[in-house]
N, C-alpha and C. Protein backbone atom coordinates (compact mmCIF):
# COMPACT_ATOMS: atom_id res chain seq x y z
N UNK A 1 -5.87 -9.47 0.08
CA UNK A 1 -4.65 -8.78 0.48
C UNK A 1 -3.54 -8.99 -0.56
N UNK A 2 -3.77 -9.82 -1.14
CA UNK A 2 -2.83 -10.47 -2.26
C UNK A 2 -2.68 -9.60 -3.40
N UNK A 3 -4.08 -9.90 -3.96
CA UNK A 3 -4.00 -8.40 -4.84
C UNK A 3 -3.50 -7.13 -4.56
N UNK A 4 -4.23 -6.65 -3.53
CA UNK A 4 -3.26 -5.22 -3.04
C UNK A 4 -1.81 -5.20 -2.93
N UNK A 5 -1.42 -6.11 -2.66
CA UNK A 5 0.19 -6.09 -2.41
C UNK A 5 0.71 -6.41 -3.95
N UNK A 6 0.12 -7.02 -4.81
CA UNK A 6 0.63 -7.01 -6.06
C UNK A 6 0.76 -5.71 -6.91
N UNK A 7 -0.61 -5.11 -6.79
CA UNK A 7 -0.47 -3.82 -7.29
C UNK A 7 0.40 -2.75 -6.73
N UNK A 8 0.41 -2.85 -5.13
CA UNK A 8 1.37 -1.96 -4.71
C UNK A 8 3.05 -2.67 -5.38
N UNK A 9 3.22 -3.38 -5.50
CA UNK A 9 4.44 -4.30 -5.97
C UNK A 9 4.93 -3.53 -7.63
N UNK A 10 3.62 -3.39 -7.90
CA UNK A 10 3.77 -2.75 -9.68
C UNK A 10 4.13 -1.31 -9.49
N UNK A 11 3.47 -0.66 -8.79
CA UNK A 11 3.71 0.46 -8.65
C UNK A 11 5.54 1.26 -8.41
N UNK A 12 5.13 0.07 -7.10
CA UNK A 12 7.15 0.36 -6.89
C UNK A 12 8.29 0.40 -7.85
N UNK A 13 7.41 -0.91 -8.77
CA UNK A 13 8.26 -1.46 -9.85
C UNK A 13 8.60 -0.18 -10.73
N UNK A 14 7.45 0.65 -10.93
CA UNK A 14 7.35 1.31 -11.89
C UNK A 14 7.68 2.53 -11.88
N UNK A 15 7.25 3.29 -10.37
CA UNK A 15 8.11 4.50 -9.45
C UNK A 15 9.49 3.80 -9.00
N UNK A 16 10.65 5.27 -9.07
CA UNK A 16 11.87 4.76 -8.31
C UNK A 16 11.80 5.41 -6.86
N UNK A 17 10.82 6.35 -7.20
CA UNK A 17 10.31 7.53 -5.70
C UNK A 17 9.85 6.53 -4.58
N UNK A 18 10.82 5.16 -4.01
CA UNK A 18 10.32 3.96 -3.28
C UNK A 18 9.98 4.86 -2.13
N UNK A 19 10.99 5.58 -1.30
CA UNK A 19 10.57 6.41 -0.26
C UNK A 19 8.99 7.14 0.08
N UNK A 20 8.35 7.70 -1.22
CA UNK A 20 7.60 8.25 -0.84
C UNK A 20 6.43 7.51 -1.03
N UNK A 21 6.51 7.02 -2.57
CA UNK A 21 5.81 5.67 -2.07
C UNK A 21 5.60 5.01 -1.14
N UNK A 22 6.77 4.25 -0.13
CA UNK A 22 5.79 3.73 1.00
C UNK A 22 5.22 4.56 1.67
N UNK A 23 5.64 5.63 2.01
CA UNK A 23 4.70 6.60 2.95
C UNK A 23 3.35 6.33 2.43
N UNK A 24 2.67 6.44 1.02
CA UNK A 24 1.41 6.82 0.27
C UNK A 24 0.75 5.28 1.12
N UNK A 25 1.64 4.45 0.58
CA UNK A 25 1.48 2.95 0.54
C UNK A 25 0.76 3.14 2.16
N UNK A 26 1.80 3.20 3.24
CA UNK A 26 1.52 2.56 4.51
C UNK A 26 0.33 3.39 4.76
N UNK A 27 0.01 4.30 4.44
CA UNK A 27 -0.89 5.15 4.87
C UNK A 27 -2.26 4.63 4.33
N UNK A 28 -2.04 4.19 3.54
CA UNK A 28 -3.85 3.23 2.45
C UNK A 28 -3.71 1.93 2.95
N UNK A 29 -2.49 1.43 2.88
CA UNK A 29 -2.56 -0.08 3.91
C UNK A 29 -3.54 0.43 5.41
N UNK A 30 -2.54 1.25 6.21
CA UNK A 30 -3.37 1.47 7.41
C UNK A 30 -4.54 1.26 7.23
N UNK A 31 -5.36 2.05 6.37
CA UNK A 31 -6.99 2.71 6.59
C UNK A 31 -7.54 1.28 6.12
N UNK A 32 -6.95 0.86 4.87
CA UNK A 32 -7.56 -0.53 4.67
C UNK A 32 -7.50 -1.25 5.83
N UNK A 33 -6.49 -1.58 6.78
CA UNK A 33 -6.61 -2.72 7.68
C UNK A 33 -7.80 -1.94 9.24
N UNK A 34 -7.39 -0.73 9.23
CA UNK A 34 -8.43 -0.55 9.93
C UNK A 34 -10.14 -0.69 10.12
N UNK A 35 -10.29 -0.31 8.24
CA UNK A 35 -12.00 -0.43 8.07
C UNK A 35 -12.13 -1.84 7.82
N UNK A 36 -11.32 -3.20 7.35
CA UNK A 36 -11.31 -4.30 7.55
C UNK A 36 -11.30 -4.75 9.02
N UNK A 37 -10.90 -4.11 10.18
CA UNK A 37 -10.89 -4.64 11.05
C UNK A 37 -11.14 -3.64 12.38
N UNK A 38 -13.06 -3.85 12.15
CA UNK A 38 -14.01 -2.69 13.09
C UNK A 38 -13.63 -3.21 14.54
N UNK A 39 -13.07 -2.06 15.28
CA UNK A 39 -12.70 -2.24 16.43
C UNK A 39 -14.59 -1.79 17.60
């Protein structure tokens, strides 16, 4: 999870588009925490 949040961290750094970015962001977080965690 560490990694992912670092890279998302670079990204931000590197886009100023933070807004739409997190949208992209929360939306690949979601799916990641979902297929990590088979209901």
């Amino acid at each position: 999870m560490s990694i992912i949040f670092s890279l998302i961290g670079g990204r931000t750094v590197v886009r100023p588009t933070t807004v739409q970015k997190m949208a992209t962001v929360f939306n690949e977080w979601r799916t990641l925490v979902r297929c990590q965690k088979p209901v």
